[in-house]
Protein backbone atom coordinates (compact mmCIF):
# COMPACT_ATOMS: atom_id res chain seq x y z
CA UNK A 1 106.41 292.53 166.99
CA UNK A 2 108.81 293.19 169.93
CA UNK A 3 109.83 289.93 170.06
CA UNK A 4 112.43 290.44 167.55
CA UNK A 5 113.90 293.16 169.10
CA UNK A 6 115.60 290.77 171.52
CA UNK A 7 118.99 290.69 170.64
CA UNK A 8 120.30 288.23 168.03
CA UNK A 9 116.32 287.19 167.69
CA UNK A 10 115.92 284.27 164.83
CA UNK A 11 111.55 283.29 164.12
CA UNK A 12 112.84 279.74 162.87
CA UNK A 13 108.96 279.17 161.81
CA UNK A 14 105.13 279.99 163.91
CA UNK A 15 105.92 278.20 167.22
CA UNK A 16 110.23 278.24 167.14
CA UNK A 17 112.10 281.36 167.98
CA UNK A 18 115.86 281.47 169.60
CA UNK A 19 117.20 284.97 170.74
CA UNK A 20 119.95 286.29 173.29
CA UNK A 21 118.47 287.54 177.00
CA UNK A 22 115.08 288.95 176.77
CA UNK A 23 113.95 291.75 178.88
CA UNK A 24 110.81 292.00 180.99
CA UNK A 25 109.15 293.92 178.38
CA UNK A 26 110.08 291.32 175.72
CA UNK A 27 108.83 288.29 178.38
CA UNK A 28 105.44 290.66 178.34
CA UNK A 29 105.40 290.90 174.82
CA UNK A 30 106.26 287.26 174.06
CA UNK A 31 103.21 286.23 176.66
CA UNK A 32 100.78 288.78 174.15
CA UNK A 33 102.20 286.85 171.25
CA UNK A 34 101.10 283.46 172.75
CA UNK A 35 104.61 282.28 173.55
CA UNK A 36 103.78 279.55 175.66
CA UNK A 37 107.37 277.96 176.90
CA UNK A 38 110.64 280.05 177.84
CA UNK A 39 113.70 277.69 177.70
CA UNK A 40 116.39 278.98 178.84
CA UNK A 41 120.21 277.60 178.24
CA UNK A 42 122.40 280.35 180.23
CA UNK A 43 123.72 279.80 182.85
CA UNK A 44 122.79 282.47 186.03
CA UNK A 45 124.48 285.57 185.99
CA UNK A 46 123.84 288.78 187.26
CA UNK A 47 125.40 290.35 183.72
CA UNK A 48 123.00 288.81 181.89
CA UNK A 49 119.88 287.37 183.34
CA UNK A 50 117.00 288.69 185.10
CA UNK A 51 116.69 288.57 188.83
CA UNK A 52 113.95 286.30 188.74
CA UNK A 53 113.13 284.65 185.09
CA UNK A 54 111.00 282.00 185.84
CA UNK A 55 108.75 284.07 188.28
CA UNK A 56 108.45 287.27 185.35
CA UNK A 57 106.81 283.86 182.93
CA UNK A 58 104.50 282.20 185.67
CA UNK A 59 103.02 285.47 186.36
CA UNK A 60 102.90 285.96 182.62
CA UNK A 61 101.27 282.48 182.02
CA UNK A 62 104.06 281.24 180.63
CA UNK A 63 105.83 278.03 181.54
CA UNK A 64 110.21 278.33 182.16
CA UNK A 65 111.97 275.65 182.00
CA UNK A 66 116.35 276.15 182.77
CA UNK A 67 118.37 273.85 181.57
CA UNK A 68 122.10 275.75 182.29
CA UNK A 69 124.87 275.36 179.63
CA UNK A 70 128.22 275.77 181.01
CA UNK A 71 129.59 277.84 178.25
CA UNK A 72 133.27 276.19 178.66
CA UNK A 73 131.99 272.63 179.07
CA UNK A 74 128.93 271.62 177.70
CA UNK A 75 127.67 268.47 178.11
CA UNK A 76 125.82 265.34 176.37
CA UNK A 77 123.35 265.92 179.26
CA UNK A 78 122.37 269.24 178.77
CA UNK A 79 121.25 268.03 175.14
CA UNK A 80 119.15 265.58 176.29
CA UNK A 81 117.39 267.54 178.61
CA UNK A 82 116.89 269.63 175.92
CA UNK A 83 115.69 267.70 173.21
CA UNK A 84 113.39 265.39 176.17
CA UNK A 85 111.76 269.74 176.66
CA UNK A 86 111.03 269.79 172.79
CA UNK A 87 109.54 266.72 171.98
CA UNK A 88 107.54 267.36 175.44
CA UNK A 89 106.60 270.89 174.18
CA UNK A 90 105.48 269.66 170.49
CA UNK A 91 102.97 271.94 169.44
CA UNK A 92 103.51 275.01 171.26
CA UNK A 93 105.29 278.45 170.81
CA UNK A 94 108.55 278.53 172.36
CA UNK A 95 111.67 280.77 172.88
CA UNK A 96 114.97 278.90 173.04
CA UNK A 97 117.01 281.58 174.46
CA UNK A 98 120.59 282.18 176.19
CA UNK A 99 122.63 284.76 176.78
CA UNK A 100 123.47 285.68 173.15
CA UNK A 101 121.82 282.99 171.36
CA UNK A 102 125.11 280.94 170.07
CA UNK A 103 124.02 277.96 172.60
CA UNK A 104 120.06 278.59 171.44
CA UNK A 105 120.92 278.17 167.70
CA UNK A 106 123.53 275.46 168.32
CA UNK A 107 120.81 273.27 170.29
CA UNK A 108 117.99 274.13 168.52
CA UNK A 109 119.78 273.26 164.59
CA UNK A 110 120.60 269.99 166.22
CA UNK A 111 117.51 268.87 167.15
CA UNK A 112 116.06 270.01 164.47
CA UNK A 113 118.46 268.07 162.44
CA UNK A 114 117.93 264.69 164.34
CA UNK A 115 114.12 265.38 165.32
CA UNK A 116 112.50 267.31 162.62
CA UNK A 117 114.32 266.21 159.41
CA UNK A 118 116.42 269.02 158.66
CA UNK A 119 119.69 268.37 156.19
CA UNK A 120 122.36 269.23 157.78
CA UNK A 121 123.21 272.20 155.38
CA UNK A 122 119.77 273.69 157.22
CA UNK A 123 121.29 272.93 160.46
CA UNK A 124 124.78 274.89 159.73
CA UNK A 125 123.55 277.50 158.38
CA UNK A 126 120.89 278.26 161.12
CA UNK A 127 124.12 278.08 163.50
CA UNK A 128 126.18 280.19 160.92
CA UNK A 129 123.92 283.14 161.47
CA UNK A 130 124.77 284.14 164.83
CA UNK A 131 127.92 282.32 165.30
CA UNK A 132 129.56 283.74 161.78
CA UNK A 133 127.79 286.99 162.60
CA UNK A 134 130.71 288.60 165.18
CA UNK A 135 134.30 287.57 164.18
CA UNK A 136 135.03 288.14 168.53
CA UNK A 137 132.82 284.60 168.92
CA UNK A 138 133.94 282.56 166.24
CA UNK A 139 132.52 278.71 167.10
CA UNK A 140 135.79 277.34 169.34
CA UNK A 141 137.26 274.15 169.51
CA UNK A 142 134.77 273.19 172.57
CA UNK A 143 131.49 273.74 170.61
CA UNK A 144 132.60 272.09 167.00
CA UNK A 145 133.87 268.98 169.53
CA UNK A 146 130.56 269.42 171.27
CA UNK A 147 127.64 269.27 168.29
CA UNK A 148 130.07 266.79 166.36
CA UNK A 149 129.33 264.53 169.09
CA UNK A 150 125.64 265.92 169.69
CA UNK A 151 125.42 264.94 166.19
CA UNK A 152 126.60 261.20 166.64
CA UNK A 153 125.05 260.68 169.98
CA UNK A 154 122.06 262.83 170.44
């Protein structure tokens, strides 16, 4: 599947995958693969996204939804936007995505922590793999602050 040639690509199960920046190929390919909901957490910019995201998935059938993480200050908002889009998207195939999936895997393990019974061994190691995976992005001070409180507030 070319799906999992986006970078940093994770299939957490059938309907849950969380990558970096796909291409418009990969958009294509995730639409033939029944993807039905692109979420992205980036924030715009021209370095990373697409010129037009959310147009490339309506004209794929897909529906995009962007809720954009500031990668120096997250916020308890962002969250609950996010987790209000999963339990609103129950049931269908989705693609958390950002720009290099450390904001994809640190939403998604703590949602799936709070919302889908995970332990929280699960959670940290889903958030280990990409985040422990490239010594230049170790998880700072901001985002252990952040999901601690994600964790006790979400």
């Amino acid at each position: 599947m070319a799906s999992e040639d986006i970078f940093n690509f994770i299939r957490i199960d059938e309907n849950s995958l969380t990558a970096g920046q796909p291409s418009e190929d990969q958009l294509a390919d995730l639409a033939k693969e029944g993807c039905d909901l692109i979420l992205n957490l980036a924030t715009i910019d021209p370095q990373y996204s697409l010129d037009d995201e959310e147009e490339s998935c309506r004209s794929l059938g897909m529906t995009y939804l962007h809720i954009p993480v500031e990668w120096t200050a997250p916020k308890m908002e962002d969250y609950q936007a996010f987790k209000a889009a999963m339990e609103q998207a129950a049931g269908q195939k989705i693609l958390v995505h950002c720009a290099a999936n450390y904001r994809a895997t640190a939403f998604y393990a703590v949602y799936a922590e709070q919302s889908l019974g995970w332990s929280n061994e699960r959670a940290d190691a889903l958030i280990a793999r990409i985040w422990e995976s490239n010594p230049d992005w170790l998880m700072d001070d901001v985002w252990k602050e952040y999901i601690g409180v994600i964790r006790r507030k979400g």
